[in-house]
C-alpha atoms as a PDB file:
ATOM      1  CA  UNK A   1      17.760  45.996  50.128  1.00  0.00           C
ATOM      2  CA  UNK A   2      16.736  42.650  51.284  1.00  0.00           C
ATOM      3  CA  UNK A   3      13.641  42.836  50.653  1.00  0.00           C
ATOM      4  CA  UNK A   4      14.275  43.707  47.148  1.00  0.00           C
ATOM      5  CA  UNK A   5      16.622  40.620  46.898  1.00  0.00           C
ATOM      6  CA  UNK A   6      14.085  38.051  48.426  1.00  0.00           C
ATOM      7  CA  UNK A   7      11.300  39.444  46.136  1.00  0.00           C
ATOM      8  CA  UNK A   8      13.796  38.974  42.817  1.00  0.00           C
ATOM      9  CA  UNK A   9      14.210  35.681  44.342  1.00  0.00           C
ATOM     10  CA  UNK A  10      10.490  34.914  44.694  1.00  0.00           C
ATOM     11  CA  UNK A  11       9.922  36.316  40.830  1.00  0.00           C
ATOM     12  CA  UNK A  12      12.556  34.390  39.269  1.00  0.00           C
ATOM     13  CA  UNK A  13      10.926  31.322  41.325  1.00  0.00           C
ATOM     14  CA  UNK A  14       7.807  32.156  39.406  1.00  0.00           C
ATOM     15  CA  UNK A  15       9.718  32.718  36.293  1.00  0.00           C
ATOM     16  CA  UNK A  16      11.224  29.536  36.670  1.00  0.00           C
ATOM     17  CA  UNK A  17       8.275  27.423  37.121  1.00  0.00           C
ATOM     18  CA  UNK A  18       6.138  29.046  34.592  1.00  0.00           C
ATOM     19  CA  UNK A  19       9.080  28.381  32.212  1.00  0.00           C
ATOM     20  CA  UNK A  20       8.514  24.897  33.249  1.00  0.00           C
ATOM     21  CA  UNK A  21       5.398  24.520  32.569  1.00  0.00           C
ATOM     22  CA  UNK A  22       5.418  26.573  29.253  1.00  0.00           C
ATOM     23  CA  UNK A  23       7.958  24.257  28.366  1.00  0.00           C
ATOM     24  CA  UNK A  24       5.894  20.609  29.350  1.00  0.00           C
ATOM     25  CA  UNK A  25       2.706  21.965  27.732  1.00  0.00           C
ATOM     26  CA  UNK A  26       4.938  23.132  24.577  1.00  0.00           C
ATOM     27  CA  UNK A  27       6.536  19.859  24.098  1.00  0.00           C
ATOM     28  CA  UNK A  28       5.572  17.487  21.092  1.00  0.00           C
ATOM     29  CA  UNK A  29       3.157  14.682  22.194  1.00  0.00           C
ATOM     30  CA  UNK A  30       4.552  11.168  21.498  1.00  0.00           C
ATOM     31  CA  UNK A  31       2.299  10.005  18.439  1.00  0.00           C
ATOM     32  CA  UNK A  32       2.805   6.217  19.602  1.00  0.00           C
ATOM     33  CA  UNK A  33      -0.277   4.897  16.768  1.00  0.00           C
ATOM     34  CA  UNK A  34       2.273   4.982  13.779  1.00  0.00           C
ATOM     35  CA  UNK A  35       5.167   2.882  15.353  1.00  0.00           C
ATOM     36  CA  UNK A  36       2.315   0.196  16.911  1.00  0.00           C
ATOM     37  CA  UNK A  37       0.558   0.005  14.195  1.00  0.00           C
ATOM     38  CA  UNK A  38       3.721  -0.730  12.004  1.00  0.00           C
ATOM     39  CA  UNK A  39       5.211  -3.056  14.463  1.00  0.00           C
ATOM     40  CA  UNK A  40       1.758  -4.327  14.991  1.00  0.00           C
ATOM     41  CA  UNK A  41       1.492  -5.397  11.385  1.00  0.00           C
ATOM     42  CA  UNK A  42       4.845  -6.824  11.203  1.00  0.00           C
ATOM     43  CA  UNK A  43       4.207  -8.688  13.744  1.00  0.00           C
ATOM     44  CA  UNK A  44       0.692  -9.962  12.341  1.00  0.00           C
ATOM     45  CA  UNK A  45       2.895 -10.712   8.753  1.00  0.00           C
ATOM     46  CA  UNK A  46       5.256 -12.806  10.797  1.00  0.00           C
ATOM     47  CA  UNK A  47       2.367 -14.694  12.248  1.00  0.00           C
ATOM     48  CA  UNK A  48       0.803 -15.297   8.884  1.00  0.00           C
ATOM     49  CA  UNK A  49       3.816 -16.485   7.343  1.00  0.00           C
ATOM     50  CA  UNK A  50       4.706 -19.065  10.305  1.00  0.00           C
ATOM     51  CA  UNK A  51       1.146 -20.622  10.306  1.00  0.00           C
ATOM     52  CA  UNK A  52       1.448 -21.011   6.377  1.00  0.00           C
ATOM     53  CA  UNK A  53       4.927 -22.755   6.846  1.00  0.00           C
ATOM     54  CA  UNK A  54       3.211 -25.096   9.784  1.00  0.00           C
ATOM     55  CA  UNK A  55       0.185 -25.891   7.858  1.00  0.00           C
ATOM     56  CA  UNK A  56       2.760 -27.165   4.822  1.00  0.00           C
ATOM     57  CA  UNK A  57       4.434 -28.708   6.728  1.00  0.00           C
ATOM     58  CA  UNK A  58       1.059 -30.474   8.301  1.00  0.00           C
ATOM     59  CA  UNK A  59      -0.042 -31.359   4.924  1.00  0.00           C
ATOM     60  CA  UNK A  60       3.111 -32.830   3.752  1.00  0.00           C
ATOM     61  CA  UNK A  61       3.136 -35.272   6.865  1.00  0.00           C
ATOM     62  CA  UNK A  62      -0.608 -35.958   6.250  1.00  0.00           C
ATOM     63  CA  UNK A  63      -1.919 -33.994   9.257  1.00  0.00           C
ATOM     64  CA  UNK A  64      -3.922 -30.985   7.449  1.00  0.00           C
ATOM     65  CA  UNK A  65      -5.754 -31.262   4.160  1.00  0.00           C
ATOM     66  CA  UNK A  66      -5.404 -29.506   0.940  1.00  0.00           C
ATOM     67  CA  UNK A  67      -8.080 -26.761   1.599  1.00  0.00           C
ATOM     68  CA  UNK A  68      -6.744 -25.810   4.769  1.00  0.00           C
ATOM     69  CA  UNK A  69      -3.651 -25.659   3.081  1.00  0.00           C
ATOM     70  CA  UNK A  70      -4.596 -23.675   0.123  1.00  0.00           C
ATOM     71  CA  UNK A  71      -6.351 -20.997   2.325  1.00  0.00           C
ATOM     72  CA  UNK A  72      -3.553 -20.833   4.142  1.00  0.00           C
ATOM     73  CA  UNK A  73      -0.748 -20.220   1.311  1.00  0.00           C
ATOM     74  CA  UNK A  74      -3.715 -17.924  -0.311  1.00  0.00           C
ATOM     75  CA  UNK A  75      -3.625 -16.269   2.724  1.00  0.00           C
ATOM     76  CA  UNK A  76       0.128 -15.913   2.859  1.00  0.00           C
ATOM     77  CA  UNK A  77       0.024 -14.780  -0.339  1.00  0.00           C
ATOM     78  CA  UNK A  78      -2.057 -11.656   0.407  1.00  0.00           C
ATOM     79  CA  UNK A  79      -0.029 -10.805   3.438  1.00  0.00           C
ATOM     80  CA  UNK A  80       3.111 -10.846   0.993  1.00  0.00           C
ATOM     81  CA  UNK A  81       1.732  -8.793  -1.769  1.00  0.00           C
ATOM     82  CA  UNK A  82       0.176  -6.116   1.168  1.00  0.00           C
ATOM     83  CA  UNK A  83       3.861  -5.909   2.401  1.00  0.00           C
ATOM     84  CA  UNK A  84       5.762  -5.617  -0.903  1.00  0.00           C
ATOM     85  CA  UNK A  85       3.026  -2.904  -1.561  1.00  0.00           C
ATOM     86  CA  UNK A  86       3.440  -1.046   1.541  1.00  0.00           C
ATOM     87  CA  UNK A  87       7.461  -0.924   1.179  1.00  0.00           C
ATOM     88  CA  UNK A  88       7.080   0.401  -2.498  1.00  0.00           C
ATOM     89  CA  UNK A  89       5.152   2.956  -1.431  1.00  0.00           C
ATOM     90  CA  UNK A  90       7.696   3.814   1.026  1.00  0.00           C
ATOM     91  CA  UNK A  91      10.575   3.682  -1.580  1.00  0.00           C
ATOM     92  CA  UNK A  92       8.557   6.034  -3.705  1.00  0.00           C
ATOM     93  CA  UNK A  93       7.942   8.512  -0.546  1.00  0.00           C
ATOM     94  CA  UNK A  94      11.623   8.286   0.232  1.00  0.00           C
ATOM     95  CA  UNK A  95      12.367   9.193  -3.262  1.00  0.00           C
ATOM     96  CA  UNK A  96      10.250  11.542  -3.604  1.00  0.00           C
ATOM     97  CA  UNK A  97      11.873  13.615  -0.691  1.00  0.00           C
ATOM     98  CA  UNK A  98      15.474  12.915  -2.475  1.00  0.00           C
ATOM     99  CA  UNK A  99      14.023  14.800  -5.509  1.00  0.00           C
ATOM    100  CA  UNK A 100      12.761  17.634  -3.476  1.00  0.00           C
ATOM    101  CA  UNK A 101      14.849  20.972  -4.077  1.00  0.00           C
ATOM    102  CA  UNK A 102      17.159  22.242  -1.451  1.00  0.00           C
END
């Protein structure tokens, strides 16, 4: 009788662990690209906004020319338009799934 007890014990051990590791090899890889790579891009928008408001503001006291100041608002302006287009896109995606059936 005790044997039979310490070998149920030793096979739900063994059930246990494989269970374990069923369960770590079954679980859903973090996909950590999409969230960088947004953030990323915010962060590069942010950057390219601040450097256009520092060049004006350079030019206006006399430090920075006009060209470097029209690349730089050009510049800005591309960053502005890539972000509006990226956020309609997403407002179309997002209604999109509102007009899916139920």
């Amino acid at each position: 009788m005790i044997s039979l007890t310490t070998a149920a014990l030793q096979t739900g051990s063994r059930v246990a662990s494989a269970y374990a590791e069923a369960r770590a090899a079954a679980a859903p890889s973090p996909t950590p690209a999409a969230p960088q790579g947004l953030s990323a891009a915010a962060r590069d928008f942010a950057a390219v906004m601040e450097q256009a408001d520092a060049t004006a503001l350079g030019a206006m006291q006399g430090r920075n020319d006009t060209q470097a100041l029209v690349q730089s608002i050009a510049e800005a302006q591309m960053a502005l338009e890539t972000a509006v287009a990226i956020r309609d896109k997403v407002v179309e995606a997002y209604q999109d799934i509102l007009r899916m059936p139920v």
